[in-house]
N, C-alpha and C. Protein backbone atom coordinates (compact mmCIF):
# COMPACT_ATOMS: atom_id res chain seq x y z
N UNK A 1 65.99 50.82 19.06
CA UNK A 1 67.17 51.43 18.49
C UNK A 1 67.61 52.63 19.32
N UNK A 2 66.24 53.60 19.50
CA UNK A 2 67.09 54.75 20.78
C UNK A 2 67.53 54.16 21.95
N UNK A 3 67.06 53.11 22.48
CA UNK A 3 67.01 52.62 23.53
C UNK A 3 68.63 52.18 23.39
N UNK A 4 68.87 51.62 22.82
CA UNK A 4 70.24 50.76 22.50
C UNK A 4 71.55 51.95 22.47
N UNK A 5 70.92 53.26 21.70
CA UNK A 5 71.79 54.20 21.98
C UNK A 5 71.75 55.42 22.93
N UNK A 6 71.05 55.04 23.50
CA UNK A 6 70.99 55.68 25.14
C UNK A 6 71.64 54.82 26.16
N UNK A 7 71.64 53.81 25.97
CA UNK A 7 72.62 52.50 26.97
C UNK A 7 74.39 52.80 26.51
N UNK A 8 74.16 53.05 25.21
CA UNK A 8 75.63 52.92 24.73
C UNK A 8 76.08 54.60 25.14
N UNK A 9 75.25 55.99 25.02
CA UNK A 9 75.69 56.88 25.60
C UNK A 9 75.90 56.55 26.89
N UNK A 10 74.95 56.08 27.82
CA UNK A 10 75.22 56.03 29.56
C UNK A 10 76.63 55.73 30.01
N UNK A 11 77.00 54.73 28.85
CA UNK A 11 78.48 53.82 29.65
C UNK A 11 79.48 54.48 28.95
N UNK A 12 79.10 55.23 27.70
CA UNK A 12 80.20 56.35 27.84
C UNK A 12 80.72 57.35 28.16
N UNK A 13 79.44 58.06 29.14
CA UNK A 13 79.38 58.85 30.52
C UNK A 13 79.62 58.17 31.20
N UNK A 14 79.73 56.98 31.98
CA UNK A 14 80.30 57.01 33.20
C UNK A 14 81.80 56.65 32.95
N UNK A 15 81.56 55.88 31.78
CA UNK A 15 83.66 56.00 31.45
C UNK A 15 84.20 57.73 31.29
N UNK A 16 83.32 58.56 31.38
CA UNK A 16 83.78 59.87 31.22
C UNK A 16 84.11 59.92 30.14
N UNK A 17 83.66 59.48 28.61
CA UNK A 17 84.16 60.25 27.26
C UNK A 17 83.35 60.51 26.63
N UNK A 18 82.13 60.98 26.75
CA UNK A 18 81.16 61.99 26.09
C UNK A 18 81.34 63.36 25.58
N UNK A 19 80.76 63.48 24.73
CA UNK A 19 80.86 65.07 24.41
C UNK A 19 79.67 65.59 24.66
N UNK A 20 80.02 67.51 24.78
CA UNK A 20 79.13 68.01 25.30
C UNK A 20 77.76 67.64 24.40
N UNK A 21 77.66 67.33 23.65
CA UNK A 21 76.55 67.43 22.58
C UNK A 21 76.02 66.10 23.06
N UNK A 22 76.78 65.18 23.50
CA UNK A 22 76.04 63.77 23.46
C UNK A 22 75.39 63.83 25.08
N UNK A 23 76.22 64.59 25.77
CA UNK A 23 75.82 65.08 27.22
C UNK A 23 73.87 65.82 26.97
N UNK A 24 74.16 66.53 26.24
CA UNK A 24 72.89 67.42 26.08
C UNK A 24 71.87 66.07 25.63
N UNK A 25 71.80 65.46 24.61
CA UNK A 25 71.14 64.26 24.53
C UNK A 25 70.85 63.25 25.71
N UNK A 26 71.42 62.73 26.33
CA UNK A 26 71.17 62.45 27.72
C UNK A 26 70.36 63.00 28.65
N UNK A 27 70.19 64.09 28.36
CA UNK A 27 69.33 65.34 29.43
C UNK A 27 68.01 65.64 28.82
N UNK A 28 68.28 65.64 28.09
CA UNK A 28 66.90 65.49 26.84
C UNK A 28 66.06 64.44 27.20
N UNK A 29 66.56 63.21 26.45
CA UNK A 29 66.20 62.02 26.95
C UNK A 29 65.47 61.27 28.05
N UNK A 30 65.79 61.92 29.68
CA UNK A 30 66.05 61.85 30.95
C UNK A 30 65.19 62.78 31.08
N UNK A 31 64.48 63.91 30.15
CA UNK A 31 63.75 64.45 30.78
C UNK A 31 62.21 64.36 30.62
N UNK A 32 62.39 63.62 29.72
CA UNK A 32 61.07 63.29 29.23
C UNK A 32 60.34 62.21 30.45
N UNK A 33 58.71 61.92 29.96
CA UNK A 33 57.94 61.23 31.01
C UNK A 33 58.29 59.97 31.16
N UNK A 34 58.28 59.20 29.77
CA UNK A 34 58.37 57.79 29.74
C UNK A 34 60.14 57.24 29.29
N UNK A 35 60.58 56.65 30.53
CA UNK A 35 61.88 55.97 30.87
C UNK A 35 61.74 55.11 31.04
N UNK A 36 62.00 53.73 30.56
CA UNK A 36 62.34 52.52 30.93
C UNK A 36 62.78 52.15 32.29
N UNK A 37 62.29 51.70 33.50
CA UNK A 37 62.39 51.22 34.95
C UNK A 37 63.78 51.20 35.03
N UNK A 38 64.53 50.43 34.03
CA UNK A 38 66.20 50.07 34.52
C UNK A 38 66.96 51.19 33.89
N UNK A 39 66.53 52.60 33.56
CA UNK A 39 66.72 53.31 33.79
C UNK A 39 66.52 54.43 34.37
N UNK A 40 65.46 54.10 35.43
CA UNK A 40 64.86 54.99 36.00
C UNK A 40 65.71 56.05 37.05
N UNK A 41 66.97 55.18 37.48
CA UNK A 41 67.93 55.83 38.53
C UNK A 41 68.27 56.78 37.86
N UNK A 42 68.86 57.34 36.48
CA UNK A 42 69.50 58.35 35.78
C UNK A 42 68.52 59.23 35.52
N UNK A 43 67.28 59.38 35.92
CA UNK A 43 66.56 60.27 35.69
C UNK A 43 66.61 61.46 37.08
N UNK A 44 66.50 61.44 38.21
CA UNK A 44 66.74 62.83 38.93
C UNK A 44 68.47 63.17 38.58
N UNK A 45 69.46 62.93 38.57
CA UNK A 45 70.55 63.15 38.17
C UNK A 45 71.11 64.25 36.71
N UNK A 46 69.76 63.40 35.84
CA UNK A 46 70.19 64.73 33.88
C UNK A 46 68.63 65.36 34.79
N UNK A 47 67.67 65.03 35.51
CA UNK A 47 66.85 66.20 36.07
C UNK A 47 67.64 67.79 36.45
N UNK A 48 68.07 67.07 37.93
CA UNK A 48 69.30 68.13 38.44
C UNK A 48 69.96 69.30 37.27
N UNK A 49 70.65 68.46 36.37
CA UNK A 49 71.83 68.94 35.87
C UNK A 49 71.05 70.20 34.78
N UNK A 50 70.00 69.83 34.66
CA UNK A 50 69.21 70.52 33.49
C UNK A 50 68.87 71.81 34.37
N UNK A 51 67.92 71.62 35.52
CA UNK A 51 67.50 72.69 36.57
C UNK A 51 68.89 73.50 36.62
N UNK A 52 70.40 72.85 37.09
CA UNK A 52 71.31 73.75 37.84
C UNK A 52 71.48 74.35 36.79
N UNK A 53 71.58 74.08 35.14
CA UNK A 53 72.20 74.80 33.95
C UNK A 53 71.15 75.99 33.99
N UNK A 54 70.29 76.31 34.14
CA UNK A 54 69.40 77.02 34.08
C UNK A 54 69.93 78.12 35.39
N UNK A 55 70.14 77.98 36.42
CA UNK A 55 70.32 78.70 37.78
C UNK A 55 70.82 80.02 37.35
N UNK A 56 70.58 80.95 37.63
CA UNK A 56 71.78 82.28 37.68
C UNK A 56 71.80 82.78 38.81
N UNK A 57 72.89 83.30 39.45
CA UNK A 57 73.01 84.03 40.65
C UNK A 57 72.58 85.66 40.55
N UNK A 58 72.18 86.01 41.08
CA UNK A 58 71.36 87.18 40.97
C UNK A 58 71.53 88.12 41.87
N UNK A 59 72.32 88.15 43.04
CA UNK A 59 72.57 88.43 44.57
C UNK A 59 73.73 89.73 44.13
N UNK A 60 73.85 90.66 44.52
CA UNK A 60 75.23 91.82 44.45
C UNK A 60 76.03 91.66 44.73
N UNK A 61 77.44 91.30 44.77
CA UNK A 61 78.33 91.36 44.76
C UNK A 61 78.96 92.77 45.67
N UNK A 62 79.23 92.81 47.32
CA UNK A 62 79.70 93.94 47.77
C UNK A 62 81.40 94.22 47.19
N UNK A 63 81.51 94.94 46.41
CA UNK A 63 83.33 94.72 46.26
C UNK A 63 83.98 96.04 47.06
N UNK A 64 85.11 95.67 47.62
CA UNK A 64 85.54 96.05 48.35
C UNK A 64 86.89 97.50 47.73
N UNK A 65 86.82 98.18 47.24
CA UNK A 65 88.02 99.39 46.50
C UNK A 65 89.57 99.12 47.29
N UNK A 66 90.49 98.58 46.20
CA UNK A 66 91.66 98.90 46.86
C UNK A 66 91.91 100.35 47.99
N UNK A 67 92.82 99.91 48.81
CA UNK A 67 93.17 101.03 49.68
C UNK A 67 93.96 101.95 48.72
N UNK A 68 93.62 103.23 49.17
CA UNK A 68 94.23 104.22 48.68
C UNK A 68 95.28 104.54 49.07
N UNK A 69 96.45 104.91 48.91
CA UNK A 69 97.12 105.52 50.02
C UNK A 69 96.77 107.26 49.92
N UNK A 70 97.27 108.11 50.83
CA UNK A 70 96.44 109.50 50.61
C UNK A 70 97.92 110.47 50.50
N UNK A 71 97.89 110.55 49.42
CA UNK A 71 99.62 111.32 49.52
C UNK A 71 99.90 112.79 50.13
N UNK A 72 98.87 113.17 50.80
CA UNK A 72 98.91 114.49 51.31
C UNK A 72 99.70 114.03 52.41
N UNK A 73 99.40 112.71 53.02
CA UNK A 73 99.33 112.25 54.25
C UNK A 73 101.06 112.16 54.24
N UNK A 74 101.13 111.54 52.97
CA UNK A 74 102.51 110.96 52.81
C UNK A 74 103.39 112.09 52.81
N UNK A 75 102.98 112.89 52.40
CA UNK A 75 104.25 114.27 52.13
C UNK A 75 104.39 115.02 53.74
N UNK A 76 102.96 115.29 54.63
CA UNK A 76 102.70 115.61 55.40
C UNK A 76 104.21 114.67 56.83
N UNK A 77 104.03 113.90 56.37
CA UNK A 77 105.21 112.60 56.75
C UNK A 77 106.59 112.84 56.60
N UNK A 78 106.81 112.93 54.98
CA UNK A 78 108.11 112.92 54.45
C UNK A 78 108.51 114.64 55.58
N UNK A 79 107.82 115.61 55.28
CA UNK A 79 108.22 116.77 55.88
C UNK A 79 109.01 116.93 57.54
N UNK A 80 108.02 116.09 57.97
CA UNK A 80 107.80 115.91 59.71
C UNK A 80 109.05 115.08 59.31
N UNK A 81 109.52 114.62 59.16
CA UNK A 81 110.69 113.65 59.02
C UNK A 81 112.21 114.65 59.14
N UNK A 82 111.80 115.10 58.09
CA UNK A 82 112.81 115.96 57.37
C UNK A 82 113.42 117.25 58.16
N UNK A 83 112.27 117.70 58.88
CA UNK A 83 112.40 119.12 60.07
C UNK A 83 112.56 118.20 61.20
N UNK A 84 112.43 117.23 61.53
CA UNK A 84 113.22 116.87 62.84
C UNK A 84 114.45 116.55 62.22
N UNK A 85 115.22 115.57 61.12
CA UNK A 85 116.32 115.89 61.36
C UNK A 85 117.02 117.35 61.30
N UNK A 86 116.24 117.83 60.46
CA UNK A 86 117.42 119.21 60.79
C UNK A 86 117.36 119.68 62.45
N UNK A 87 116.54 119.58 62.89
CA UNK A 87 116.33 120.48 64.14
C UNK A 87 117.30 119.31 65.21
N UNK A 88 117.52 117.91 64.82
CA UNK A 88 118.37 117.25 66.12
C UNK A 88 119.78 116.98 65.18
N UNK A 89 120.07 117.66 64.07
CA UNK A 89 120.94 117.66 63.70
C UNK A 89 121.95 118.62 64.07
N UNK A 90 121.93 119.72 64.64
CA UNK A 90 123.02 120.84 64.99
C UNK A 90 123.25 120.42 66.62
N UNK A 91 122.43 119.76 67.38
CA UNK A 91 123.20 119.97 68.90
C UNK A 91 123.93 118.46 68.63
N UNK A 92 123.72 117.57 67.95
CA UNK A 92 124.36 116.65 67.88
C UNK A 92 125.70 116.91 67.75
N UNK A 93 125.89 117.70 66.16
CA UNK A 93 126.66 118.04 65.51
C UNK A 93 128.24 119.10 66.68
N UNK A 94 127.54 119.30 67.70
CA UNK A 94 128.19 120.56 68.43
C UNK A 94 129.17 119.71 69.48
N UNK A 95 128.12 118.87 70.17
CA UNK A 95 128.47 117.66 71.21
C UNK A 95 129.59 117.08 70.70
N UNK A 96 129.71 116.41 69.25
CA UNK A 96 130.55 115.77 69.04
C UNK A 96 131.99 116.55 68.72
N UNK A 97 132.04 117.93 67.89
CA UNK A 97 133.00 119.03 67.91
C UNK A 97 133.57 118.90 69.69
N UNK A 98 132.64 119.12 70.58
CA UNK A 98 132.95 119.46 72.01
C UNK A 98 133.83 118.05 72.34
N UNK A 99 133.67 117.03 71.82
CA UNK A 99 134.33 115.83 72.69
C UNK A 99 135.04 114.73 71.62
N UNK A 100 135.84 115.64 70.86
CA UNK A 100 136.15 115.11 69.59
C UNK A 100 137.35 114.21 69.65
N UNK A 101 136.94 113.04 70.17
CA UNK A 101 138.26 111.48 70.47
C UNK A 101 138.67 111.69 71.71
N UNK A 102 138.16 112.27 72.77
CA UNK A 102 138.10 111.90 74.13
C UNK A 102 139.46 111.93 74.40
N UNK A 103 139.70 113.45 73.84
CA UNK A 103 141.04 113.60 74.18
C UNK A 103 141.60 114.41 75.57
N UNK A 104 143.02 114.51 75.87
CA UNK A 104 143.27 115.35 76.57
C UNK A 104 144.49 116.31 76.45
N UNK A 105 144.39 117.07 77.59
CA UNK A 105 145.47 118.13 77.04
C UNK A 105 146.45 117.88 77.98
N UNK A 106 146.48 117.37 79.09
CA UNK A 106 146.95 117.31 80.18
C UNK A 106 146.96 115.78 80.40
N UNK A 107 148.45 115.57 80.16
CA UNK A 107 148.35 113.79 80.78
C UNK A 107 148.60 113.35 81.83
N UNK A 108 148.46 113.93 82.75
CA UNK A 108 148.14 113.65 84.09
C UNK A 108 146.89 113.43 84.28
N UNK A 109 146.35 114.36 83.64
CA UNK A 109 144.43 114.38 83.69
C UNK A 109 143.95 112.80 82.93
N UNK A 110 144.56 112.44 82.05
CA UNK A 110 144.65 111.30 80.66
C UNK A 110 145.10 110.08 81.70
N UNK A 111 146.27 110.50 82.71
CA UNK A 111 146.35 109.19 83.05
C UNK A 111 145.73 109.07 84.43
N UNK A 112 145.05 110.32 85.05
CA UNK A 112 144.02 109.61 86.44
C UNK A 112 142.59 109.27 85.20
N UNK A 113 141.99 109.34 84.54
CA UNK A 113 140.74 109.22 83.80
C UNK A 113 141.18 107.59 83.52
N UNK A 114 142.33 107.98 83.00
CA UNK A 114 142.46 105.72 82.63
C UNK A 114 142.52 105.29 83.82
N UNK A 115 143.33 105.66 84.99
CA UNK A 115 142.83 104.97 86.12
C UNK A 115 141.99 104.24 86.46
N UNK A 116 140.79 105.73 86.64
CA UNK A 116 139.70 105.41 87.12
C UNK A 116 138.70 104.07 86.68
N UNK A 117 139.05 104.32 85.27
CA UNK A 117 138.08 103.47 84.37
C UNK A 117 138.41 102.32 84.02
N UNK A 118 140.01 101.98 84.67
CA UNK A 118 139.96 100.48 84.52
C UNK A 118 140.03 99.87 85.99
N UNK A 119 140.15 101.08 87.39
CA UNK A 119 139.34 100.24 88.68
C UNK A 119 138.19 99.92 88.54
N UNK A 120 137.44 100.45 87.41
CA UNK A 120 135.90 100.29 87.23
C UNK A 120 135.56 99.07 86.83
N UNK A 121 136.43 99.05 85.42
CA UNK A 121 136.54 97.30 84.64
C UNK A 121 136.79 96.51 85.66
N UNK A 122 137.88 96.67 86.52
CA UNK A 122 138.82 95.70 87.26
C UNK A 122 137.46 95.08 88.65
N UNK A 123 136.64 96.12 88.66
CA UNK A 123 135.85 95.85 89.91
C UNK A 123 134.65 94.62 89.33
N UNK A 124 134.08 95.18 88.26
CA UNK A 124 133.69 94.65 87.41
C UNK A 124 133.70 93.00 87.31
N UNK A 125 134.55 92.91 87.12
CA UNK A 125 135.46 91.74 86.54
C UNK A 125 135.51 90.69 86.92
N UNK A 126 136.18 91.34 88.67
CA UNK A 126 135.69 90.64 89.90
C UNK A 126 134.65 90.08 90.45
N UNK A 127 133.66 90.85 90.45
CA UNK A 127 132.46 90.52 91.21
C UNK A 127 131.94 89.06 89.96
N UNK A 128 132.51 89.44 88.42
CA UNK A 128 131.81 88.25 87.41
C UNK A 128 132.92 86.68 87.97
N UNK A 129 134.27 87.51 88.31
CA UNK A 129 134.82 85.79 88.64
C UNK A 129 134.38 85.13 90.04
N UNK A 130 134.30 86.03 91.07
CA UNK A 130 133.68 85.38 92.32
C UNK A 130 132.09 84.74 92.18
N UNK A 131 131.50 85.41 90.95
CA UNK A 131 130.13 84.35 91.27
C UNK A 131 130.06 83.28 90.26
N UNK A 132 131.42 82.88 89.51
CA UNK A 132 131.68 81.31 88.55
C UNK A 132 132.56 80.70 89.79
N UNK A 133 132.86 80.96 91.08
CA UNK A 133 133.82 80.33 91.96
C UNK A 133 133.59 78.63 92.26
N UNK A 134 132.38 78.58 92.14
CA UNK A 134 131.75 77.36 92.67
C UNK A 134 131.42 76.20 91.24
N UNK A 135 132.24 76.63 90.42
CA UNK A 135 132.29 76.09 88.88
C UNK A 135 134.01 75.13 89.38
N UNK A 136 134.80 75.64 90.20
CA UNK A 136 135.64 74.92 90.25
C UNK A 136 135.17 73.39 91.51
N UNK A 137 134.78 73.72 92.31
CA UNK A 137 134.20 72.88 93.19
C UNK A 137 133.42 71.96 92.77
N UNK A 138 132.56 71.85 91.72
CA UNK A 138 131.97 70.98 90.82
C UNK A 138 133.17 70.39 90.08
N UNK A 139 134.39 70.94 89.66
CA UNK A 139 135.17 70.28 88.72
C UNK A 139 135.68 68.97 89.34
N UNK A 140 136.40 69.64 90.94
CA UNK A 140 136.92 68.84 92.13
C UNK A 140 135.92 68.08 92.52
N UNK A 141 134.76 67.64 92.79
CA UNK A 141 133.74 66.77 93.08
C UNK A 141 133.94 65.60 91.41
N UNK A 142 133.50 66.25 90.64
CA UNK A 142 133.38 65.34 89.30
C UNK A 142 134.78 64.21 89.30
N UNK A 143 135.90 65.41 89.72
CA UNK A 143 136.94 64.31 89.12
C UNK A 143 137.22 63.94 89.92
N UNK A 144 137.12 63.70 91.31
CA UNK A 144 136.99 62.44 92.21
C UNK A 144 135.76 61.25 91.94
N UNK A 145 134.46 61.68 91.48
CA UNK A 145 134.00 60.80 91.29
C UNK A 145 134.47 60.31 89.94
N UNK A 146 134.91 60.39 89.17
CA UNK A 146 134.99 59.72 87.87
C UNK A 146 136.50 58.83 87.87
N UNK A 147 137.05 59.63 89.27
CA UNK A 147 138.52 59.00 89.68
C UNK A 147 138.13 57.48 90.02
N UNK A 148 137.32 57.75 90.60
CA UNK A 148 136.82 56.25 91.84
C UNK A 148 136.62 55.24 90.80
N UNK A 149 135.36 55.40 89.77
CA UNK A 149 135.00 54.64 88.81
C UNK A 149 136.12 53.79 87.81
């Protein structure tokens, strides 16, 4: 009769629908001396499971403390921040009074300054179209060959 319901627990462990209680019976069972041969395979297996339930880890745990941040550090920061802008804030401030829309007073002066600065562009400009020159010579090669075809 146990026998019959130890077969009928087994196959409802391996279909996986046991409960824990019928689980514990199994281990029980399995741990004892005398097992029937054709069940002899299920015996190191509820062995195991009995030993690992028993296991505790026992070893320390190193844990590691969130980082702090150190707000002395931080204010020490915010400050240093704060005294350089003021201190590169006034020659800035002066420079730009001194050259306020790059104006002039004198348009003669207004019109050699544009001069200058668009022989500059104009030179510029040049030297970028003379080195695409050889972009037309590829065009004239292509469309003779594509003429021929």
């Amino acid at each position: 009769m146990v026998l019959n319901s130890i077969e009928k627990l087994l196959e409802k462990y391996e279909n996986g629908e046991t409960s824990l209680k019928e689980e514990q019976q199994l281990k029980n069972y399995f741990s004892q001396e005398a097992v029937p041969p054709h069940l002899e395979m299920y015996k190191p297996m509820f062995a195991y499971f009995l030993v690992n339930q028993q296991e505790q880890f026992t070893k320390a745990l190193p844990l590691k403390p969130k980082k702090v941040y150190n707000l002395k550090w931080i204010a020490v920061a915010a400050v240093a921040v704060f005294m350089l802008g003021v201190y590169f804030k006034e020659p800035i401030k002066k420079s730009y009074q001194e050259y306020a829309y790059g104006t002039y007073d004198d348009p003669e002066e207004a019109l050699e300054e544009v001069t200058k600065q668009l022989a500059i562009i104009s030179n510029h400009f040049n030297k970028g179209v003379s080195t695409v020159g050889y972009l037309n010579e590829i065009e004239n090669t292509t469309s003779i060959v594509f003429k021929n075809n």
